[in-house]
C-alpha atoms as a PDB file:
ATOM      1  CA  UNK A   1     -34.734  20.418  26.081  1.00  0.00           C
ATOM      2  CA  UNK A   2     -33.938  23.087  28.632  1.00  0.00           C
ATOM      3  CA  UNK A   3     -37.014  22.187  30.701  1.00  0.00           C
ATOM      4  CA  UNK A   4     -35.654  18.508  31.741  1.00  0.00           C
ATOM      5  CA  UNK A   5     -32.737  19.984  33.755  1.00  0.00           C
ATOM      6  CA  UNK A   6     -33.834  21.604  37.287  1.00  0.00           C
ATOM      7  CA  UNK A   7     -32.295  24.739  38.382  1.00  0.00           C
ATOM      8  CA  UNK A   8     -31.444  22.019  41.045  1.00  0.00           C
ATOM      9  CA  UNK A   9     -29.208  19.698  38.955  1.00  0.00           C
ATOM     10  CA  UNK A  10     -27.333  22.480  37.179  1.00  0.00           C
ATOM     11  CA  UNK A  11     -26.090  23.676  40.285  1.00  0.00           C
ATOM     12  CA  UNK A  12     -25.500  20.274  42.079  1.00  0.00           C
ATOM     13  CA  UNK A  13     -23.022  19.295  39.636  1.00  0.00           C
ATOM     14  CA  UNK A  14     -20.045  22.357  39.045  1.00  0.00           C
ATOM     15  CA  UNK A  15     -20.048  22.087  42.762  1.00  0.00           C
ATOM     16  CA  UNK A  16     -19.594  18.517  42.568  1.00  0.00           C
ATOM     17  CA  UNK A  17     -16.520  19.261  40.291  1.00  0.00           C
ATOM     18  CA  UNK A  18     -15.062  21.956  42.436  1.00  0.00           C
ATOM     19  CA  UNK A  19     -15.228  20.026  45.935  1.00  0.00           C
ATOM     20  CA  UNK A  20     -13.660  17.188  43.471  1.00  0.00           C
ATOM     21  CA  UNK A  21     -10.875  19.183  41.544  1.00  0.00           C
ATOM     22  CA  UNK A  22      -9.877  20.862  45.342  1.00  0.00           C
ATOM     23  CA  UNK A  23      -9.732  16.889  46.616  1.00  0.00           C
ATOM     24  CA  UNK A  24      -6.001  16.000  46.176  1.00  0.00           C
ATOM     25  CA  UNK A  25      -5.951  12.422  46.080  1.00  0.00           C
ATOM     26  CA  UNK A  26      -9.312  12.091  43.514  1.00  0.00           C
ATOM     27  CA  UNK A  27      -8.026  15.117  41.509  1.00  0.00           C
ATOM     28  CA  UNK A  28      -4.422  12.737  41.307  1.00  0.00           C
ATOM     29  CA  UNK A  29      -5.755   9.296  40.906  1.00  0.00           C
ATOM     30  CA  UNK A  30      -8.026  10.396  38.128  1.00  0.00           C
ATOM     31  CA  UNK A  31      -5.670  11.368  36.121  1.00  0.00           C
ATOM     32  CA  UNK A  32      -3.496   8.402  36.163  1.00  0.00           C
ATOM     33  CA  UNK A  33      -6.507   6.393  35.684  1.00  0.00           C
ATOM     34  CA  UNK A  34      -7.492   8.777  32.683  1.00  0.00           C
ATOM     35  CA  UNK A  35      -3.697   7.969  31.413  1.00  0.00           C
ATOM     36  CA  UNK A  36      -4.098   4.392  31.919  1.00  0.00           C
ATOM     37  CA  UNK A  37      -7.307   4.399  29.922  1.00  0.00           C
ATOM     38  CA  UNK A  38      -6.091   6.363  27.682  1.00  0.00           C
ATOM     39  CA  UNK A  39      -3.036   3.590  26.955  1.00  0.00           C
ATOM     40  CA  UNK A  40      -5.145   1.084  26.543  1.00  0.00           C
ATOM     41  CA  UNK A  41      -7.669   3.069  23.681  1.00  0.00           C
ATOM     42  CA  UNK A  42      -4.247   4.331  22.068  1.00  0.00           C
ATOM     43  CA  UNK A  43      -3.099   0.549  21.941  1.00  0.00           C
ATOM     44  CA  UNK A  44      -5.983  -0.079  19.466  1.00  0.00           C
ATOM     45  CA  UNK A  45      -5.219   2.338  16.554  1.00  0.00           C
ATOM     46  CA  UNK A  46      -1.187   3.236  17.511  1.00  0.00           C
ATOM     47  CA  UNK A  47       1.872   1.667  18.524  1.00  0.00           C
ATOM     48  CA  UNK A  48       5.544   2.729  17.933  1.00  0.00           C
ATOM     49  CA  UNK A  49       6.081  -0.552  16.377  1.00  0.00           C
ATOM     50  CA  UNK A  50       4.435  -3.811  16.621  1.00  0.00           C
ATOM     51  CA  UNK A  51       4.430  -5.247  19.719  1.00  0.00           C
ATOM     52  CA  UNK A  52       4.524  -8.724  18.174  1.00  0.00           C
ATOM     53  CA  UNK A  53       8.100  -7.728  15.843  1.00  0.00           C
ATOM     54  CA  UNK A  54      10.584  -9.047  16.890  1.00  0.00           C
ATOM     55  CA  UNK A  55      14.201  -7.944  15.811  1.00  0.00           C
ATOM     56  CA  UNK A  56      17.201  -9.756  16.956  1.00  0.00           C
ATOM     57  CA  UNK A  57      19.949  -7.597  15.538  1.00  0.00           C
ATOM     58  CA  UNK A  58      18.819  -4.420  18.143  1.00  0.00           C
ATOM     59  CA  UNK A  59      17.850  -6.597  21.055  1.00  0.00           C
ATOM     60  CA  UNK A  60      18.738  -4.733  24.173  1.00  0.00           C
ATOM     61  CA  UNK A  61      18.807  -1.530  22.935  1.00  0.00           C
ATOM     62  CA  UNK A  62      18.910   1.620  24.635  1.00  0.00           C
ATOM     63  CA  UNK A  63      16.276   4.224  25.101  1.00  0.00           C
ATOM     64  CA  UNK A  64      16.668   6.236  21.885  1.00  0.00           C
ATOM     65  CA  UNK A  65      14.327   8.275  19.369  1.00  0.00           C
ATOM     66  CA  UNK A  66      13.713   4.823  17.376  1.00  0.00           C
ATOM     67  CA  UNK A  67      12.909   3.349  20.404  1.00  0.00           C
ATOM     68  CA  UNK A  68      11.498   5.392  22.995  1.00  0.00           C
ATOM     69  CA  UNK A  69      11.593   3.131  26.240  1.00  0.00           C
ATOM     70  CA  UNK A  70      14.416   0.713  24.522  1.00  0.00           C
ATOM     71  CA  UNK A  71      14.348  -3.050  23.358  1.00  0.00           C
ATOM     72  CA  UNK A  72      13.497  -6.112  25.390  1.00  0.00           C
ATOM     73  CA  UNK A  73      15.722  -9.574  24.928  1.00  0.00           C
ATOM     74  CA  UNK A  74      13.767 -10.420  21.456  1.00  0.00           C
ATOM     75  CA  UNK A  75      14.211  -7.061  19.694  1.00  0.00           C
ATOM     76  CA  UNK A  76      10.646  -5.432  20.897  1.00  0.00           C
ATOM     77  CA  UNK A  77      10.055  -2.371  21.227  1.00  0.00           C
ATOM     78  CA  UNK A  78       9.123  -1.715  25.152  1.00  0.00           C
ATOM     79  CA  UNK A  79       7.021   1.664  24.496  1.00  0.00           C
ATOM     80  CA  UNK A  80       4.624  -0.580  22.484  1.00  0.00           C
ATOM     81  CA  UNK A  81       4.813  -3.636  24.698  1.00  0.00           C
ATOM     82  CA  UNK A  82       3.346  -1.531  27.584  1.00  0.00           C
ATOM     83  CA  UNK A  83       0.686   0.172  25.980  1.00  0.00           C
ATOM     84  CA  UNK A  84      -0.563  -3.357  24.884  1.00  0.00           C
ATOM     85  CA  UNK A  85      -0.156  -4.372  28.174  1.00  0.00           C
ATOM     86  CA  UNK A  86      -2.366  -1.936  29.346  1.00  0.00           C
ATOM     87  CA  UNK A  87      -5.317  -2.877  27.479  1.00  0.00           C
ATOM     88  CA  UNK A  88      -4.704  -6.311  28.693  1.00  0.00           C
ATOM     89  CA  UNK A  89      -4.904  -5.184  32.143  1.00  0.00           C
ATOM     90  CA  UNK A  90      -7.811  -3.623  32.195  1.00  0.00           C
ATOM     91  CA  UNK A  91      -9.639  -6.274  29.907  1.00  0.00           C
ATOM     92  CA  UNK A  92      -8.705  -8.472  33.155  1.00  0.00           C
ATOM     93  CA  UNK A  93      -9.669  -5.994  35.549  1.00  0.00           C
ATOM     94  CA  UNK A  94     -13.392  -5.228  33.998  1.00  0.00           C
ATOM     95  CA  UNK A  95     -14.127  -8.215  33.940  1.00  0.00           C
ATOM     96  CA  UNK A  96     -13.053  -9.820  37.153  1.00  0.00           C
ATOM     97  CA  UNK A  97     -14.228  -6.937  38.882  1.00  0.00           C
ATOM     98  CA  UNK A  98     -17.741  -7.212  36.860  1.00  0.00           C
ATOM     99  CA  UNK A  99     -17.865 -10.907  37.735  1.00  0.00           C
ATOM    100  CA  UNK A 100     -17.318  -9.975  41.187  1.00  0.00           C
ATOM    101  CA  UNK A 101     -19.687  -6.930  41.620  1.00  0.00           C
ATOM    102  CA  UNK A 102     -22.366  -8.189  39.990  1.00  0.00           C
ATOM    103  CA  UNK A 103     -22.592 -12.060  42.017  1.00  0.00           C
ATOM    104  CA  UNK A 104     -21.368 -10.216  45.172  1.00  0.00           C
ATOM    105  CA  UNK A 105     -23.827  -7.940  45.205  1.00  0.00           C
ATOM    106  CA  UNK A 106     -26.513 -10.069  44.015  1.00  0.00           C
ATOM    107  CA  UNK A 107     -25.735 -12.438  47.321  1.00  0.00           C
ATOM    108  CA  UNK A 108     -24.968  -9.847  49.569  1.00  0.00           C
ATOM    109  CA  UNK A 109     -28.535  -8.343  48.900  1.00  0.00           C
ATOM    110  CA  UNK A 110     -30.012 -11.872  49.132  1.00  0.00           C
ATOM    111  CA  UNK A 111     -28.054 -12.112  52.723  1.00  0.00           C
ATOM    112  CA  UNK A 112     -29.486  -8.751  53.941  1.00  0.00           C
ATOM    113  CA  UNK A 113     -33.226  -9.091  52.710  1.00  0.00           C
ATOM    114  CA  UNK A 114     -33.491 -12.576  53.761  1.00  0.00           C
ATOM    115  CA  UNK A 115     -31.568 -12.617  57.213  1.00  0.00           C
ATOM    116  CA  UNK A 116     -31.226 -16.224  59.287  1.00  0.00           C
ATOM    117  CA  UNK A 117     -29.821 -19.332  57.702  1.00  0.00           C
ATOM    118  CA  UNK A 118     -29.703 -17.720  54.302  1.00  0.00           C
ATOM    119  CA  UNK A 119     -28.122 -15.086  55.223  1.00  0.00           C
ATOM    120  CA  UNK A 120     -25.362 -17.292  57.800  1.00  0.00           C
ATOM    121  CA  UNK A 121     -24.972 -19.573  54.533  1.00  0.00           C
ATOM    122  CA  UNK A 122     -23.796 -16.860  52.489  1.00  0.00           C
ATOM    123  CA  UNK A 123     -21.411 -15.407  54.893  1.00  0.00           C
ATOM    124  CA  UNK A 124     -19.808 -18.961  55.626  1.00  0.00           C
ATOM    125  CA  UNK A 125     -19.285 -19.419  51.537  1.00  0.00           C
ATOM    126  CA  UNK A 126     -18.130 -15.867  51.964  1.00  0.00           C
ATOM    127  CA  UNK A 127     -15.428 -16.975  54.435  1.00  0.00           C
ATOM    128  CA  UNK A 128     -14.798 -20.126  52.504  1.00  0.00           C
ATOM    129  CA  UNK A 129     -13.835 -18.435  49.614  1.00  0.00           C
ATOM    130  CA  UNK A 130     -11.360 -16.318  50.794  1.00  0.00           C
ATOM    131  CA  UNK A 131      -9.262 -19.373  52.126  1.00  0.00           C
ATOM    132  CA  UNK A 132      -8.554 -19.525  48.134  1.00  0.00           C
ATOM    133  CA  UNK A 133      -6.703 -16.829  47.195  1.00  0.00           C
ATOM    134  CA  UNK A 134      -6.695 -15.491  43.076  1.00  0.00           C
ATOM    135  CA  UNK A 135      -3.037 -16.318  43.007  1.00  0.00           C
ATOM    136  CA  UNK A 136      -3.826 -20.034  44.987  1.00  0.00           C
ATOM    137  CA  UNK A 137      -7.417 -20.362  42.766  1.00  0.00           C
ATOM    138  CA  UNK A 138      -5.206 -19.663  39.292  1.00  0.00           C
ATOM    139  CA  UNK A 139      -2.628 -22.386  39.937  1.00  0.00           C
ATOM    140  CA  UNK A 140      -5.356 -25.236  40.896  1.00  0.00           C
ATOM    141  CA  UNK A 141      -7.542 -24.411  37.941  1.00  0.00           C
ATOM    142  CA  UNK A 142      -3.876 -24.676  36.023  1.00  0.00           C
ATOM    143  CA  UNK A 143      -3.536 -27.642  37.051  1.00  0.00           C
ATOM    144  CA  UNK A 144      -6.412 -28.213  35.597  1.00  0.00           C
ATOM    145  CA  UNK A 145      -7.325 -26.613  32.968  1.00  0.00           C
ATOM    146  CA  UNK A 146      -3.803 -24.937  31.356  1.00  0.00           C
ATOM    147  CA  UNK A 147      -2.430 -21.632  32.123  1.00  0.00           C
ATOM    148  CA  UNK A 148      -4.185 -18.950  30.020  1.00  0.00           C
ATOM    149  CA  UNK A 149      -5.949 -15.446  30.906  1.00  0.00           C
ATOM    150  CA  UNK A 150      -9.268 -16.834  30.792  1.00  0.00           C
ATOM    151  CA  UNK A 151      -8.757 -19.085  33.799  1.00  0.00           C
ATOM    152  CA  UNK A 152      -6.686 -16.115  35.458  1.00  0.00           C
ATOM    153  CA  UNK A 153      -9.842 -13.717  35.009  1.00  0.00           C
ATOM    154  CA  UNK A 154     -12.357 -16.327  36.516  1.00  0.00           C
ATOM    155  CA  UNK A 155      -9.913 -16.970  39.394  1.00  0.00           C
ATOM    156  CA  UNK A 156      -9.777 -13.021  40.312  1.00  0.00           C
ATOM    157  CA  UNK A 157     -13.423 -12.811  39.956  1.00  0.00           C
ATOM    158  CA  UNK A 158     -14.169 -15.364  42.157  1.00  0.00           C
ATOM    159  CA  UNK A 159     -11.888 -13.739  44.584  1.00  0.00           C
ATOM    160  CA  UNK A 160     -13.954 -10.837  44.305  1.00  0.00           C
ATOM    161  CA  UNK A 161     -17.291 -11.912  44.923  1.00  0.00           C
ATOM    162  CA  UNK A 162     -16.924 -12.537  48.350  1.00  0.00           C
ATOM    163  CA  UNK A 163     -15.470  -9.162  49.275  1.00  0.00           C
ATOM    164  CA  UNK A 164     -18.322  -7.550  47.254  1.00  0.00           C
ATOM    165  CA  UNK A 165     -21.111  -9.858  48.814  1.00  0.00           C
ATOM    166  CA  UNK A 166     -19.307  -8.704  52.519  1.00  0.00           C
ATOM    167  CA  UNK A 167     -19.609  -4.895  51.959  1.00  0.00           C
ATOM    168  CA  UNK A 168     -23.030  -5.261  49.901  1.00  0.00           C
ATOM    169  CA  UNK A 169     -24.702  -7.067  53.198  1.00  0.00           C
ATOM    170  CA  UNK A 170     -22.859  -4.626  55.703  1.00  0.00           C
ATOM    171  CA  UNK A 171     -24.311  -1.310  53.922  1.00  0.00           C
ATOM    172  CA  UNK A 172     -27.764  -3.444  53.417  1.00  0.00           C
ATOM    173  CA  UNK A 173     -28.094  -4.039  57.095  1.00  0.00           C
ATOM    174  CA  UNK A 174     -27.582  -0.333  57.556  1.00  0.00           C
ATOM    175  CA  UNK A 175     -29.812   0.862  55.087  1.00  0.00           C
ATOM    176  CA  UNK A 176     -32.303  -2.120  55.845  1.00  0.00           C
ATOM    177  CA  UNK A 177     -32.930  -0.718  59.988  1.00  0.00           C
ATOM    178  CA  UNK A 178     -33.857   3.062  58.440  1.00  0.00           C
ATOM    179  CA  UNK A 179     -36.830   4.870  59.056  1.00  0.00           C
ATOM    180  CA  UNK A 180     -38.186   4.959  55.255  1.00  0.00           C
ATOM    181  CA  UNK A 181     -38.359   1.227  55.227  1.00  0.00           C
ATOM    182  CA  UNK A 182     -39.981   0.556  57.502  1.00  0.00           C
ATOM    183  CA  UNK A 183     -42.798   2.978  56.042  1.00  0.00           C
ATOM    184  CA  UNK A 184     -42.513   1.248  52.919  1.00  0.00           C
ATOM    185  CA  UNK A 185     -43.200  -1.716  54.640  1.00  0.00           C
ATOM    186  CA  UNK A 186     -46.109  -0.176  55.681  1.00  0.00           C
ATOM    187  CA  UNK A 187     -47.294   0.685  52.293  1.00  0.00           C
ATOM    188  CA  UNK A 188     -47.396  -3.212  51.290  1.00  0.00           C
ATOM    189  CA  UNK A 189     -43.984  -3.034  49.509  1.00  0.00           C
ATOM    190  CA  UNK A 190     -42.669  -6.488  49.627  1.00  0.00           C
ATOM    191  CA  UNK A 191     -38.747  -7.564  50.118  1.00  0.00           C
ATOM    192  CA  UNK A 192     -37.453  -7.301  46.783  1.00  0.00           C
ATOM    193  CA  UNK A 193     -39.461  -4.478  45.807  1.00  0.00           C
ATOM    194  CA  UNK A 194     -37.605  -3.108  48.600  1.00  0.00           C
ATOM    195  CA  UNK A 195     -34.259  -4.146  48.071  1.00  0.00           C
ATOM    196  CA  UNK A 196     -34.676  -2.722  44.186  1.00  0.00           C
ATOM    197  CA  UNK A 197     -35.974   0.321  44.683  1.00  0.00           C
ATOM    198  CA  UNK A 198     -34.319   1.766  48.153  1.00  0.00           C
ATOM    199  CA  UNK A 199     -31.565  -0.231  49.390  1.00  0.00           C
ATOM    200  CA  UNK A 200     -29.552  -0.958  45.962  1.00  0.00           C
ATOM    201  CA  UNK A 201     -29.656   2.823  45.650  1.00  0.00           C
ATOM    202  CA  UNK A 202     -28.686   3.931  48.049  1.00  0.00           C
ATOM    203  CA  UNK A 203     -25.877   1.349  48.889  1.00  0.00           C
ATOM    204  CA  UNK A 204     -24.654   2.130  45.034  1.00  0.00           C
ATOM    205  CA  UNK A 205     -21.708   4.933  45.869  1.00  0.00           C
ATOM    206  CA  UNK A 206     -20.114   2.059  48.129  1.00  0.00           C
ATOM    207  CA  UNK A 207     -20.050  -0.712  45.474  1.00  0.00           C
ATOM    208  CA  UNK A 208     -18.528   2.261  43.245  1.00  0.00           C
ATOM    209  CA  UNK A 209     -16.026   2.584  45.647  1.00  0.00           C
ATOM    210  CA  UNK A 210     -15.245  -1.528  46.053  1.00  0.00           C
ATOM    211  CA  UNK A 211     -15.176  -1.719  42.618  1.00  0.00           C
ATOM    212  CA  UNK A 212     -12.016   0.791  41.792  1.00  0.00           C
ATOM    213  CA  UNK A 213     -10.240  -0.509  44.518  1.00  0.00           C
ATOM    214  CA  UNK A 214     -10.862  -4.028  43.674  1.00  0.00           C
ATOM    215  CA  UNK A 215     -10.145  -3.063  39.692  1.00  0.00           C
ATOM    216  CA  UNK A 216      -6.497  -2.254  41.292  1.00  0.00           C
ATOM    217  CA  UNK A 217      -6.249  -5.220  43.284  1.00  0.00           C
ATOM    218  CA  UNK A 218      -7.278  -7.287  39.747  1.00  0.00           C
ATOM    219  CA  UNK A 219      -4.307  -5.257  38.269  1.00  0.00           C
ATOM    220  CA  UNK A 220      -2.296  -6.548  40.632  1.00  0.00           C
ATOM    221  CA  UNK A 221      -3.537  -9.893  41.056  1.00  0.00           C
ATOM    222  CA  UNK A 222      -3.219 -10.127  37.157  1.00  0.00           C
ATOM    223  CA  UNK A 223       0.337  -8.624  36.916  1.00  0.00           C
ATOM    224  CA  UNK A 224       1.485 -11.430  39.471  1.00  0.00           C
ATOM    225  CA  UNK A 225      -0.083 -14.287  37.622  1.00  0.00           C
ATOM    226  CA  UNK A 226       1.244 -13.692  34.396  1.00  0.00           C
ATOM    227  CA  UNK A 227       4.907 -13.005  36.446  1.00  0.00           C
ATOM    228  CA  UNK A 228       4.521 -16.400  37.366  1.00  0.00           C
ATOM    229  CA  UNK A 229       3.797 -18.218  33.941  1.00  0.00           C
ATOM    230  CA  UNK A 230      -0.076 -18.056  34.475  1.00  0.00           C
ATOM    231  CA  UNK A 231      -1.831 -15.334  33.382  1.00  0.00           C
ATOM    232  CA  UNK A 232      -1.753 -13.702  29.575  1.00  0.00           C
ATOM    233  CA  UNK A 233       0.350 -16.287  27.410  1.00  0.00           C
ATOM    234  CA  UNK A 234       2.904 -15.330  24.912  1.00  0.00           C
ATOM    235  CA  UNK A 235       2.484 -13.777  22.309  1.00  0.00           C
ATOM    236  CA  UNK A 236       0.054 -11.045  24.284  1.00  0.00           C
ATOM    237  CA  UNK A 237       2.186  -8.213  26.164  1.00  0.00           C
ATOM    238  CA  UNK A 238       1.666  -8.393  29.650  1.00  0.00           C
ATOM    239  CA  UNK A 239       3.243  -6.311  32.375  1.00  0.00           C
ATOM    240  CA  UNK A 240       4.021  -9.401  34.905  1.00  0.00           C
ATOM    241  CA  UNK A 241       5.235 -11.257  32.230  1.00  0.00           C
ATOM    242  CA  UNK A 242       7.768  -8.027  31.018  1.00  0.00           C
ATOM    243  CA  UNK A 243       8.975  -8.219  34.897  1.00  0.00           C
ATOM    244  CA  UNK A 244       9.405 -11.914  34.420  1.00  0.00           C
ATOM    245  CA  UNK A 245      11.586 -11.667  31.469  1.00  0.00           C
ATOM    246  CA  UNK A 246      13.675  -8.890  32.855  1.00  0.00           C
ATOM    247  CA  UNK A 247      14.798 -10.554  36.348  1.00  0.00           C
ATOM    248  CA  UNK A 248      17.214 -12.364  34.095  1.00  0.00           C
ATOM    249  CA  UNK A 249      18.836  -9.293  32.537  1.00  0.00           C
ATOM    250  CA  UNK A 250      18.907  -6.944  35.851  1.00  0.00           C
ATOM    251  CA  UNK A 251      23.071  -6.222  35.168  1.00  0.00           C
ATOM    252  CA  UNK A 252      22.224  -5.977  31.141  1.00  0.00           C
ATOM    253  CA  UNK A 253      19.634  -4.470  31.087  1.00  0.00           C
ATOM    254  CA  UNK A 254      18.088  -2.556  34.363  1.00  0.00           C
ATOM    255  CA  UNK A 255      15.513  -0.289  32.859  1.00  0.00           C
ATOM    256  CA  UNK A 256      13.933  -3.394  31.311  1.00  0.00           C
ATOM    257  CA  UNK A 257      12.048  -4.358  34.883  1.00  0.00           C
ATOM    258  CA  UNK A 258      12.101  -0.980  35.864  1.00  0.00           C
ATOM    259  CA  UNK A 259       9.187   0.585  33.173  1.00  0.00           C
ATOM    260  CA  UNK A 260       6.787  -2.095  33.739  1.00  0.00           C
ATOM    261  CA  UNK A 261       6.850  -1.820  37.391  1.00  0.00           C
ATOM    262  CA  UNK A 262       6.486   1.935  37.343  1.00  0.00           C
ATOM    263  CA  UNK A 263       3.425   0.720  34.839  1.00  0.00           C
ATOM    264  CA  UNK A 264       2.045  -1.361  37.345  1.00  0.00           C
ATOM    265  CA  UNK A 265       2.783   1.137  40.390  1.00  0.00           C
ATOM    266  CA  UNK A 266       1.129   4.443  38.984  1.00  0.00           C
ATOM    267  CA  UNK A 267      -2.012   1.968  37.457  1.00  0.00           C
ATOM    268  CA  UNK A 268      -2.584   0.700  41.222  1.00  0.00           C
ATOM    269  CA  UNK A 269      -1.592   4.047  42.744  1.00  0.00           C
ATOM    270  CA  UNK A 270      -3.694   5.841  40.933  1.00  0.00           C
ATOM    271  CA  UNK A 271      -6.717   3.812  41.084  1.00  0.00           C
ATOM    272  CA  UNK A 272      -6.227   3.494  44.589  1.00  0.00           C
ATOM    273  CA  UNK A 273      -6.269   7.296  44.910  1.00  0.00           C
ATOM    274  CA  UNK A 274      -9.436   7.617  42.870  1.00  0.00           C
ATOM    275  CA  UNK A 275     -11.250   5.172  44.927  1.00  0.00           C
ATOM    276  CA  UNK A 276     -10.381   7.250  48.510  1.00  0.00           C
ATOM    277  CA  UNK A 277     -11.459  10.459  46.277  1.00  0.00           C
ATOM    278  CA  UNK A 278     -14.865   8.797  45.736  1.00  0.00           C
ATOM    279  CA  UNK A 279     -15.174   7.778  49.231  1.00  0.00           C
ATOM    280  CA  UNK A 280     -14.954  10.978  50.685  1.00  0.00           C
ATOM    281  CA  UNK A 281     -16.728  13.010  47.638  1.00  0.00           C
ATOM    282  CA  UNK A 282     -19.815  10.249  48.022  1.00  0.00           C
ATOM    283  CA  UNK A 283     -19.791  10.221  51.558  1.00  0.00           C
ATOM    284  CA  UNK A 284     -22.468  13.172  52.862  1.00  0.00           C
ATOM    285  CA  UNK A 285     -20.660  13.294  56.123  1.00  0.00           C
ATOM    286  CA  UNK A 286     -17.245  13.999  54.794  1.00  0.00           C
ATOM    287  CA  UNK A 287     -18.793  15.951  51.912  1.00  0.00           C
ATOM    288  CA  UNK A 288     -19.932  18.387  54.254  1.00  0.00           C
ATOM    289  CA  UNK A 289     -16.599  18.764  56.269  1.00  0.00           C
ATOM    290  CA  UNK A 290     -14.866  20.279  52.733  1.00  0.00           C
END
């Protein structure tokens, strides 16, 4: 057992998790993302109360050690509502974001190893795309199809794909004009044997990057949706749709709005954070500045 770990490996990675723990904004956004996470697994197996109970007779109700966060309109507890929520935001954001990562990439490297019209027709679909907005893309497949979270998570995803097929072909044309292609090309290696084995590696801290800043953006994206009537239908907590149900009571009832925004604001904040920590903790050239 001992003998598959290098002396190497050992070493690489406390000093991974000391240049980490000393970076302020990965150290931060971890740990909101860890309490986020965290949320959502607790949702599973715990709640105060059920999010779905509804009690009319203590609607409104203040903060209090029976109800920790307070009472919404319908006599729900507001603690529980948010930690369902959670889970719900994240189901949205894995998958958009997997929908976009994995298509994205899978054109982006198509568009670097090909080059010419391929690669012009992806870039044009690319810029096509983002004339369609998630919000814009959710309310025509409404139209459509009926508001649910299904159509909300394809609409984010397909938002996403051309942002990850943008920054997969930018880091493949990079990695594409190095030196140790070109000798594998000289070995007989062909394009996609290529693509697989050097430039997919090597563009994979990137896409890690993307991909928790994009998960924020689906957080967002998702949180605005449901706000507006579109996203996660009643009787599933969502944090847009707490926001949406507040606006009414604002003189009543002010904390109401004001615990699923902070929700939404440390989930994106600290997401955001992580993905700058990974950027400069992935990046050799700022790695070796700290």
């Amino acid at each position: 057992m001992s003998a598959a770990l290098s002396p190497a490996s050992v070493a690489a990675a406390p000093g991974w998790l000391r240049r980490a723990l000393r970076h302020r904004s990965f150290a931060i956004g971890a740990v909101l993302s860890l309490l986020l996470v965290v949320a959502a697994a607790l949702s599973f197996v715990w709640t105060p109360w059920s999010p779905y109970e509804m009690d009319l007779a203590n609607k409104l109700a203040e903060p209090s050690a029976t109800h920790w966060l307070g009472t919404d309109a319908f006599g729900r507890d507001v603690a529980s509502l948010l930690l369902v929520g959670a889970r719900n935001s994240i189901l949205v954001g894995v998958i958009a974001v997997g929908i976009g990562l994995t298509i994205g990439t899978a054109l982006g490297l198509l568009a670097a190893a090909r080059r010419g019209w391929v690669e012009e027709l992806i870039m044009r679909l690319a810029d096509f795309t983002f004339a369609f907005p998630a919000i814009l893309s959710a309310i025509m497949m409404t139209a459509v199809f009926g508001a649910g979270i299904v159509n909300s998570i394809i609409a984010i995803g397909i938002f996403n794909i051309p942002t990850f097929a943008r920054v997969t072909r930018a880091s493949a044309n990079a990695v594409w004009s190095r030196e140790y292609i070109m000798a594998a090309r000289a070995c007989g290696k062909g394009g996609w044997r290529i693509t697989l084995e050097h430039v997919l590696p090597n563009i994979l801290s990137v896409l890690i990057v993307q991909a928790t800043i994009q998960f924020a953006i689906a957080i967002l994206a998702e949180a605005a949706l449901s706000y507006l009537g579109l996203g996660t239908q009643p009787p599933q907590p969502s944090w847009g749709r707490m926001l949406s149900e507040a606006q009414t009571l604002m003189f009543q009832a002010p904390l109401l709005a004001v615990w699923p925004g902070v929700a939404i604001a440390l989930a994106v904040l600290g997401l955001n954070l992580l993905g700058d920590g990974l950027r400069d903790l992935l990046d050799p050239r700022l790695a070796r500045k700290r």
